[in-house]
Protein backbone atom coordinates (compact mmCIF):
# COMPACT_ATOMS: atom_id res chain seq x y z
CA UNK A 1 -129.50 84.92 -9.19
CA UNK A 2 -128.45 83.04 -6.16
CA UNK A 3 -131.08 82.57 -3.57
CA UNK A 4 -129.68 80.69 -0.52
CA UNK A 5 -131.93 80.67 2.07
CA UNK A 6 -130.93 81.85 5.18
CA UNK A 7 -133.81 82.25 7.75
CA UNK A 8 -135.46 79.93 10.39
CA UNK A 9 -139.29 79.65 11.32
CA UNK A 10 -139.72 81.90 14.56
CA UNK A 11 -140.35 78.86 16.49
CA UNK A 12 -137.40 76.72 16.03
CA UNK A 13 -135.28 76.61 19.02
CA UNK A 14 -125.68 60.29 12.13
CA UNK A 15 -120.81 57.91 10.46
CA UNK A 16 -119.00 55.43 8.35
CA UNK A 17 -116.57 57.12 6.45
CA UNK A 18 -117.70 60.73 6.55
CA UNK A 19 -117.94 60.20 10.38
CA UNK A 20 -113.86 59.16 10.35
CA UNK A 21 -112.61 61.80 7.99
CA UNK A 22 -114.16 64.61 10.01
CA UNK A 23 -112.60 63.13 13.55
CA UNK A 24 -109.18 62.93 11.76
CA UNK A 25 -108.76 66.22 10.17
CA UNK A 26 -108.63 70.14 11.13
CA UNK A 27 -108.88 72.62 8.91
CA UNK A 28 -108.81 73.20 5.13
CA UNK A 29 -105.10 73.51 5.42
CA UNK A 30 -104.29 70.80 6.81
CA UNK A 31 -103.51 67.15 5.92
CA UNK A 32 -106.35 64.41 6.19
CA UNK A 33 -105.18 61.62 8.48
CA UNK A 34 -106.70 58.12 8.04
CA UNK A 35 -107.11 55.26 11.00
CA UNK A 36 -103.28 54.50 11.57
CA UNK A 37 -101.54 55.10 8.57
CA UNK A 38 -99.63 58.06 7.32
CA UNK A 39 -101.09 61.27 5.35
CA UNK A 40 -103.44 60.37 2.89
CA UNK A 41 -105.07 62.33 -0.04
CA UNK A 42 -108.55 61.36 -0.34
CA UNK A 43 -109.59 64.38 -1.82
CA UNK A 44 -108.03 67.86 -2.37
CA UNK A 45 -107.71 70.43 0.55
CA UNK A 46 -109.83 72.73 -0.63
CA UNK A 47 -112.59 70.36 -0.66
CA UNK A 48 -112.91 68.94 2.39
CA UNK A 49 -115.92 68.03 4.25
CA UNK A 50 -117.88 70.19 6.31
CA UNK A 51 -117.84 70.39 9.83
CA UNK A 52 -118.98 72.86 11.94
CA UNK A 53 -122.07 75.21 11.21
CA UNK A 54 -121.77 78.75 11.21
CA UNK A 55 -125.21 79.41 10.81
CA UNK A 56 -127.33 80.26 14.61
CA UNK A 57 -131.02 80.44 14.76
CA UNK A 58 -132.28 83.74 14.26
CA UNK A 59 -135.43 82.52 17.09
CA UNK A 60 -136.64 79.60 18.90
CA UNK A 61 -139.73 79.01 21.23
CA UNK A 62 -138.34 77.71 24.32
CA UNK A 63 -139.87 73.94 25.38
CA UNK A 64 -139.54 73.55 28.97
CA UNK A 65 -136.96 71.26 30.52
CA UNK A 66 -137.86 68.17 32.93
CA UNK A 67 -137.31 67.75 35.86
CA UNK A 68 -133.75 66.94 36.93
CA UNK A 69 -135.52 65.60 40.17
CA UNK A 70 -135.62 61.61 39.96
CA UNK A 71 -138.11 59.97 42.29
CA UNK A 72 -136.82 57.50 44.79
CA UNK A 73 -137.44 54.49 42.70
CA UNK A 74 -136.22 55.92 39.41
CA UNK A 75 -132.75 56.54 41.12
CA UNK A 76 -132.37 53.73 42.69
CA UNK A 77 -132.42 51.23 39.51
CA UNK A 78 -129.45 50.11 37.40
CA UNK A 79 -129.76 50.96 33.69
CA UNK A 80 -128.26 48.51 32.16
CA UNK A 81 -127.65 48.73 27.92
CA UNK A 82 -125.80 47.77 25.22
CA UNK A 83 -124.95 50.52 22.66
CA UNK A 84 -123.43 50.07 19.66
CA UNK A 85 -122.56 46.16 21.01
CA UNK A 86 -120.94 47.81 23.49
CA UNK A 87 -122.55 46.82 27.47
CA UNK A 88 -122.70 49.96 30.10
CA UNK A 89 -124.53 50.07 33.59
CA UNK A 90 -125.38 52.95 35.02
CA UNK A 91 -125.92 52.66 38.88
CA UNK A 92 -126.86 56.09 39.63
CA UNK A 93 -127.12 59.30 37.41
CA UNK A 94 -123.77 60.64 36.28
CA UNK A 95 -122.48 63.90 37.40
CA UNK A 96 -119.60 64.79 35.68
CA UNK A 97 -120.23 64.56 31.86
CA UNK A 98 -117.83 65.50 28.84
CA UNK A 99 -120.14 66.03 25.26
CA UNK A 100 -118.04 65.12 22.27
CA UNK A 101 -120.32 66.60 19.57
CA UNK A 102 -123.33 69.32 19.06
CA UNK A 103 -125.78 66.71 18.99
CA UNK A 104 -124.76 65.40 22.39
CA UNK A 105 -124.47 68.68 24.34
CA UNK A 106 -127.29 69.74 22.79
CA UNK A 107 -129.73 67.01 24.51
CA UNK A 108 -128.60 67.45 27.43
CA UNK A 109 -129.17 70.83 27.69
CA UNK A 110 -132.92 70.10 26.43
CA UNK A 111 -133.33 67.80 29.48
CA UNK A 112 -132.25 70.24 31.50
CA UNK A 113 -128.87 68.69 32.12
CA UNK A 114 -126.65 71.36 31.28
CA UNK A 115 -125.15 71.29 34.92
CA UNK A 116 -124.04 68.29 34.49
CA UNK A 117 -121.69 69.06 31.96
CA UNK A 118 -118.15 69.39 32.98
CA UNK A 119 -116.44 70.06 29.23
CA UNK A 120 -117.43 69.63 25.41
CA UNK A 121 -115.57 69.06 22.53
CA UNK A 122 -116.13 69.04 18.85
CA UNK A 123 -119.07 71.16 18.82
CA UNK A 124 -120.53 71.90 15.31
CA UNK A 125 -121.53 75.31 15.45
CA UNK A 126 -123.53 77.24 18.19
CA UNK A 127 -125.97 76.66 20.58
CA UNK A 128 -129.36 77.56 19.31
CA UNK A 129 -131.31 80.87 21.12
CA UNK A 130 -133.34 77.84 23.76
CA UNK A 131 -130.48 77.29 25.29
CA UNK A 132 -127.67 79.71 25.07
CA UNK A 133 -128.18 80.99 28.54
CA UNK A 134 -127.25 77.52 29.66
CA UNK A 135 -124.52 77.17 27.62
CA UNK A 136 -122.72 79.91 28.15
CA UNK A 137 -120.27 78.99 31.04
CA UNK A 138 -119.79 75.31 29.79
CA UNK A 139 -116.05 74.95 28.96
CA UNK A 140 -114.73 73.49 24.97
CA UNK A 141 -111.55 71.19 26.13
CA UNK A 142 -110.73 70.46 22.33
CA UNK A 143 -111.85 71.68 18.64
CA UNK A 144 -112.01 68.38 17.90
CA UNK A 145 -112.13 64.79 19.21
CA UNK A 146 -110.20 64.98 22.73
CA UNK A 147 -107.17 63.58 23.66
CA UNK A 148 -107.62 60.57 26.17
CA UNK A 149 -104.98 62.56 28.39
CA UNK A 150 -107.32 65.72 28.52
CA UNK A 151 -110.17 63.27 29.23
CA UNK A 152 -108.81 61.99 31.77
CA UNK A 153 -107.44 64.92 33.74
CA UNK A 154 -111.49 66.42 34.27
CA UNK A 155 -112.34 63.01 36.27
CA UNK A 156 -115.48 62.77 34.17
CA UNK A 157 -117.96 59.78 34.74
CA UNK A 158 -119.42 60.02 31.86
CA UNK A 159 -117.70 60.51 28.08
CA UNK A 160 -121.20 61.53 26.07
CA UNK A 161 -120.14 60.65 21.91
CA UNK A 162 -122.28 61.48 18.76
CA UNK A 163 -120.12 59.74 16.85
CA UNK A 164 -118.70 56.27 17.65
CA UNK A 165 -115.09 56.43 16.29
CA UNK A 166 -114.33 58.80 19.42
CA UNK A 167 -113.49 56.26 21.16
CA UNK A 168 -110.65 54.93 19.98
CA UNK A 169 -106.61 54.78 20.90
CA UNK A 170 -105.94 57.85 19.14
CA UNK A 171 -109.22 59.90 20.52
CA UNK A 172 -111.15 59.81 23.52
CA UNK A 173 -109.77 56.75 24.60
CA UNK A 174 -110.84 53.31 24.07
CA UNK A 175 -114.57 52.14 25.93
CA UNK A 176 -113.08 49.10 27.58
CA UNK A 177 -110.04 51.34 29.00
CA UNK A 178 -112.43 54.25 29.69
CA UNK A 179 -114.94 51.58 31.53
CA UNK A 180 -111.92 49.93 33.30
CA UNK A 181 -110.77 53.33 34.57
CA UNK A 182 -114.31 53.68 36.37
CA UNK A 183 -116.00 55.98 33.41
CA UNK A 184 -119.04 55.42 31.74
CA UNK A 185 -119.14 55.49 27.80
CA UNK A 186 -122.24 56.36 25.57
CA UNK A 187 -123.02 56.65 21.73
CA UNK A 188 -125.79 58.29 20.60
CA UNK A 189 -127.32 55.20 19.72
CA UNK A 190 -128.49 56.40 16.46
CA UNK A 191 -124.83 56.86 15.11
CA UNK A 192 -123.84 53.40 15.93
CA UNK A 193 -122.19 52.03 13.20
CA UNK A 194 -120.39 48.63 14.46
CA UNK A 195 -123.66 47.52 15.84
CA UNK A 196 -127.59 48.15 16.84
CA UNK A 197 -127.23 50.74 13.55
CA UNK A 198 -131.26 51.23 12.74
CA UNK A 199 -131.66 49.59 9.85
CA UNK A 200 -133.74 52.61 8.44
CA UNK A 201 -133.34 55.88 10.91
CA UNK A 202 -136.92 56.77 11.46
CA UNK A 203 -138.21 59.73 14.15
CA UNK A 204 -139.06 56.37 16.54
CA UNK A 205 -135.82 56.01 16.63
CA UNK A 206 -134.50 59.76 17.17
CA UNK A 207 -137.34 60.09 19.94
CA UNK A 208 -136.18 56.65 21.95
CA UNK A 209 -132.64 57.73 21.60
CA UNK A 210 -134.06 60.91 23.93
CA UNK A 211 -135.85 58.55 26.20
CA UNK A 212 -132.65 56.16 26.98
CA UNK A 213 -130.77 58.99 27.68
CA UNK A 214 -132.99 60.20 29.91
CA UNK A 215 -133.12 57.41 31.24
CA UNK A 216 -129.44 57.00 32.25
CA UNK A 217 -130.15 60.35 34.16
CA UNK A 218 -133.34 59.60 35.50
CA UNK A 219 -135.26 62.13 34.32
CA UNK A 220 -138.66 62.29 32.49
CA UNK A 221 -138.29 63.39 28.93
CA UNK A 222 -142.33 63.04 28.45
CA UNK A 223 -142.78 67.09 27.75
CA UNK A 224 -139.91 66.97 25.40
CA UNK A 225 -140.60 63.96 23.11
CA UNK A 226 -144.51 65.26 23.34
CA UNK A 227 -143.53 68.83 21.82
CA UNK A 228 -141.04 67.61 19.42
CA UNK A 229 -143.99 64.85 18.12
CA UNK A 230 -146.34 67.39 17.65
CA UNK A 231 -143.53 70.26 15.83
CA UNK A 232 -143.29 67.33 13.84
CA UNK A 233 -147.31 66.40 12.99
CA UNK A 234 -147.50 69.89 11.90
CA UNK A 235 -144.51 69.71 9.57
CA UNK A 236 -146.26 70.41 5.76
CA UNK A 237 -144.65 67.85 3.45
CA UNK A 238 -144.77 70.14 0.75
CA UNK A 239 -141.60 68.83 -1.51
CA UNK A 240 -144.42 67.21 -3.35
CA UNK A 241 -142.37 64.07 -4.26
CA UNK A 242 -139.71 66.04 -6.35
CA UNK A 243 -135.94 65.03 -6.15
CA UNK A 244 -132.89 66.42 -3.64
CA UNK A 245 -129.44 66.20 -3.66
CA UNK A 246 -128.31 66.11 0.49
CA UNK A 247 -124.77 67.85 -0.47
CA UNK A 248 -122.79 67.53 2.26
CA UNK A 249 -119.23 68.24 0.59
CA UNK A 250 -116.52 67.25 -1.59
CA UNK A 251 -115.30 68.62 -4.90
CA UNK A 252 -113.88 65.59 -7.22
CA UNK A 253 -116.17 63.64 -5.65
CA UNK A 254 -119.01 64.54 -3.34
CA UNK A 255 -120.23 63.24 -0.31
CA UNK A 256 -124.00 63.09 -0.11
CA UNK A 257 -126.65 62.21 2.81
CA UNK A 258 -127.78 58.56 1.13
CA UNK A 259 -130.54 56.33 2.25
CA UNK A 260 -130.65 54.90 5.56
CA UNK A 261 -129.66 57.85 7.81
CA UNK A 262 -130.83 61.46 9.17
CA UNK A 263 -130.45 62.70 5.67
CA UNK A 264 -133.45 60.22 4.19
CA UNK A 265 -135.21 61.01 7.08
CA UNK A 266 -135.08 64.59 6.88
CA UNK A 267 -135.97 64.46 3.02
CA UNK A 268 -138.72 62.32 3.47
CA UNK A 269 -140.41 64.29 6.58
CA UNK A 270 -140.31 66.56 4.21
CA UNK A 271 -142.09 65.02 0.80
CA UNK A 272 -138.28 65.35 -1.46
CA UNK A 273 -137.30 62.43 -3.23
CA UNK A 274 -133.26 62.02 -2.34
CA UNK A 275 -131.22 61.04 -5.65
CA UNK A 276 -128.85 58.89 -3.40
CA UNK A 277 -131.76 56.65 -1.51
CA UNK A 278 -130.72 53.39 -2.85
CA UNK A 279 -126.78 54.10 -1.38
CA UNK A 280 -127.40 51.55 1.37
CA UNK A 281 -125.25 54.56 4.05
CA UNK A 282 -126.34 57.18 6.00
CA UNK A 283 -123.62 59.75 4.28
CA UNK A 284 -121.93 58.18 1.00
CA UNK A 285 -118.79 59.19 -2.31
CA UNK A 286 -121.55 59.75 -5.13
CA UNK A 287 -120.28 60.44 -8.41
CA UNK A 288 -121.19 63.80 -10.17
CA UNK A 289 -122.74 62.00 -13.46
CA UNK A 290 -125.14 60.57 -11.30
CA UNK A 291 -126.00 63.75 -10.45
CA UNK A 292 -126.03 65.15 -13.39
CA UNK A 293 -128.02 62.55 -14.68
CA UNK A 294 -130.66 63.10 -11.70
CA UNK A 295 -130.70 66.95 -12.46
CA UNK A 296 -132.33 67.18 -9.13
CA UNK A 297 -134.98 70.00 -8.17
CA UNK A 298 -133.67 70.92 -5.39
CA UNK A 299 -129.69 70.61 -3.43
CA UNK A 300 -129.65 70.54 0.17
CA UNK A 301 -126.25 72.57 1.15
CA UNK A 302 -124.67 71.65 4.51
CA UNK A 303 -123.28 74.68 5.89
CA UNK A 304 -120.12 74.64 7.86
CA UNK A 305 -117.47 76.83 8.68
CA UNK A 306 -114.63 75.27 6.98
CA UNK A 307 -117.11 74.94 4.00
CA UNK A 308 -119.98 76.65 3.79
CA UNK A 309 -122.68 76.57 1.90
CA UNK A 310 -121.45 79.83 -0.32
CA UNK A 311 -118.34 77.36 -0.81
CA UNK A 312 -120.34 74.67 -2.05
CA UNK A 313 -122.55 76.89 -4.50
CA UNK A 314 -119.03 77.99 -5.66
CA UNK A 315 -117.75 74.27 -6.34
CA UNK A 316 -121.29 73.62 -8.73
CA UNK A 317 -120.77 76.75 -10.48
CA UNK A 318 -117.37 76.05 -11.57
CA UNK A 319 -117.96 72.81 -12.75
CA UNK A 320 -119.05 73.18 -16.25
CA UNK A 321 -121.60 69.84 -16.04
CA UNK A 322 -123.56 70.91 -12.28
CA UNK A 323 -123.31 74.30 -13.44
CA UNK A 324 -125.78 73.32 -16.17
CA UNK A 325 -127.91 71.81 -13.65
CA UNK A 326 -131.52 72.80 -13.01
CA UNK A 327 -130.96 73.49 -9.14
CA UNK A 328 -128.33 75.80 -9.81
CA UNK A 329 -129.12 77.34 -12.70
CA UNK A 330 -132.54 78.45 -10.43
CA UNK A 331 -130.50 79.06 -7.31
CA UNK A 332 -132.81 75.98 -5.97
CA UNK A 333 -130.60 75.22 -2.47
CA UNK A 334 -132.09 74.67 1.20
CA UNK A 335 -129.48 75.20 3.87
CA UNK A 336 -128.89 72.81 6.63
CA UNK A 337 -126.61 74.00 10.08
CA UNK A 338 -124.21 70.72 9.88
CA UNK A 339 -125.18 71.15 13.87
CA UNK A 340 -128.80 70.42 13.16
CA UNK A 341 -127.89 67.48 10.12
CA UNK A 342 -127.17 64.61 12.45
CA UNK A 343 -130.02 62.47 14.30
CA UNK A 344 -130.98 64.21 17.81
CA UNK A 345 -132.94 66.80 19.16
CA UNK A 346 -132.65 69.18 16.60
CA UNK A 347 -134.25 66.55 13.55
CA UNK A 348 -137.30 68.42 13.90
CA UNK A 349 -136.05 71.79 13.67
CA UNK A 350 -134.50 70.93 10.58
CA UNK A 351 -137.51 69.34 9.03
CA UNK A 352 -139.48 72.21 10.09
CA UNK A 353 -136.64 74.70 8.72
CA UNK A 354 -136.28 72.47 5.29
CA UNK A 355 -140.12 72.74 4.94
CA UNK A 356 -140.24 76.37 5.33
CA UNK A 357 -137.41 76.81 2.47
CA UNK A 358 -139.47 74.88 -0.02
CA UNK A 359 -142.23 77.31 0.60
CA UNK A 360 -140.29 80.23 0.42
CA UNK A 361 -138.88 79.24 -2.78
CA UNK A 362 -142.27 78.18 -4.42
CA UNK A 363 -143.17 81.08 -3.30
């Protein structure tokens, strides 16, 4: 019997080439579109990646927001940065932000930011209970990555990314354009893939990630990173060293979370050993008989609406050699909102969430 996990601890409130198929295609119905070139078939329709997660929290604690009040000195200093390679200044705190991705929106809203949010775009599924009230009037300008010509016509200062191939000719516009045009870029620095990628994503990293973009607002993020470090000190590592399988989709061949990004991290928080650490990625093509070989305890299923998790229980039933697997054959899957997979300031809700699966299954 299948038993998928569905529920979140009461107090719960990242891409290489995964990162460029999900800017470049829609649906399942739809063709995948690489870089420049023409229609491609990287994998069959029906087993794309997932994108956006249709699973909301069921109930979240509240952490209260900073202050949105910068003292004198605070707002009266340049931040100056490079992300991703890429050099911004920020001469006073912008006021007219677009969020391309969950992950971006998202930490704004937990700085207490969400006024400054003009539009969004490519959001991965909803906005968790903490701050749905907040989020209610902000406006979606595009299911996906935005055109520069819709960027453009909301006079933003800021373009917010979580992914770093947003910006490009056929997206959001390129950063030097953008920049030359008077508006500010930023990647969440942990997705920074051409440049300044952590060399091994660690909680340091998702926590100063926070604090820079606080910074760029000037607002104190002390309460926040405080909370979320002590969620995660209480986090039981109960996996107990035994081995994962970060699914994140595919058919023919799957796409996995491997070793260096929020996937490892997540997995390791947690005490599971992830088949795919030595894929020197954050999300990676595995092949199925190293899976199989693996026979992993447990398979981490990242749940999305244009492949959910039911979808992906369905695709290692059918195939006669992961159907045989131990995972499956004991209905062994945690659940992961693809909004809460990638580094940011839901990392520890998903840690907390993954550890509260492996208990429920041990039972």
């Amino acid at each position: 019997m299948r038993s998928v996990w569905r529920g979140w601890p009461a107090h719960v409130g990242a891409v290489g080439l995964l990162e460029t198929l999900f800017t470049y295609f829609g649906a399942l119905d739809v063709e995948i579109r690489g870089f420049s070139e023409g229609p491609m078939s990287v994998f069959s329709r029906a087993a794309l990646v997932a994108g956006v997660s249709i699973l909301a929290l069921s109930g979240c604690t509240a952490t209260t927001s900073p202050s949105t009040t910068p003292s004198p000195d605070a707002a009266a200093k340049t931040v100056a940065l490079s992300n991703c390679g890429f050099d911004v200044s920020f001469d006073a705190a912008p006021e007219r932000v677009i969020t391309i991705k969950s992950s971006t929106t998202e930490l704004l809203l937990a700085l207490g930011l969400g006024d400054r949010i003009i539009g969004t775009a490519f959001q991965d599924g909803p906005v968790p209970d903490v701050w749905a009230s907040e989020a209610s009037g902000l406006t979606s300008i595009a299911e996906r990555v935005p055109s520069e010509e819709a960027v453009l016509d909301l006079e933003p200062d800021l373009v917010f990314a979580g992914w770093e191939s947003t910006f490009s000719a056929d997206g959001a516009g390129e950063r030097a354009e953008l920049n030359s045009l008077g508006i500010n870029t930023f990647v969440a620095p942990s997705a920074c893939q051409s440049a300044e990628q952590p060399a091994q994503l660690s909680f340091d990293n998702v926590f100063s990630d926070i604090e820079t973009v606080a910074s760029i607002f000037r607002v104190d993020a002390s309460d926040l990173v405080t909370d979320q470090r002590d969620r995660l000190a209480a986090i039981e590592a109960n996996g107990d060293a035994r081995t994962a399988l970060w699914f994140s989709s595919g058919s023919d061949t799957p796409f996995v979370g491997a070793g260096i990004g929020a996937p490892q991290l997540l997995l390791d928080t947690v005490g599971l050993t992830n088949i795919a650490a030595d894929v020197n990625a954050t999300w990676a093509p595995y092949n199925w008989e190293a899976v199989v070989d693996a026979d992993p305890d447990f398979i981490v299923l990242v749940d999305a609406a244009w492949n959910s998790a039911d979808k992906k229980i369905a695709v290692l039933e059918a195939n006669p050699a992961t159907a045989n697997l131990s995972a499956v054959k004991a209905g062994r899957y945690l659940v992961v909102p693809f909004a809460a997979s990638e580094a940011g300031v839901r990392s520890v809700e998903a840690a907390e969430s993954l550890s509260a699966q492996i208990a429920e299954l041990d039972g």
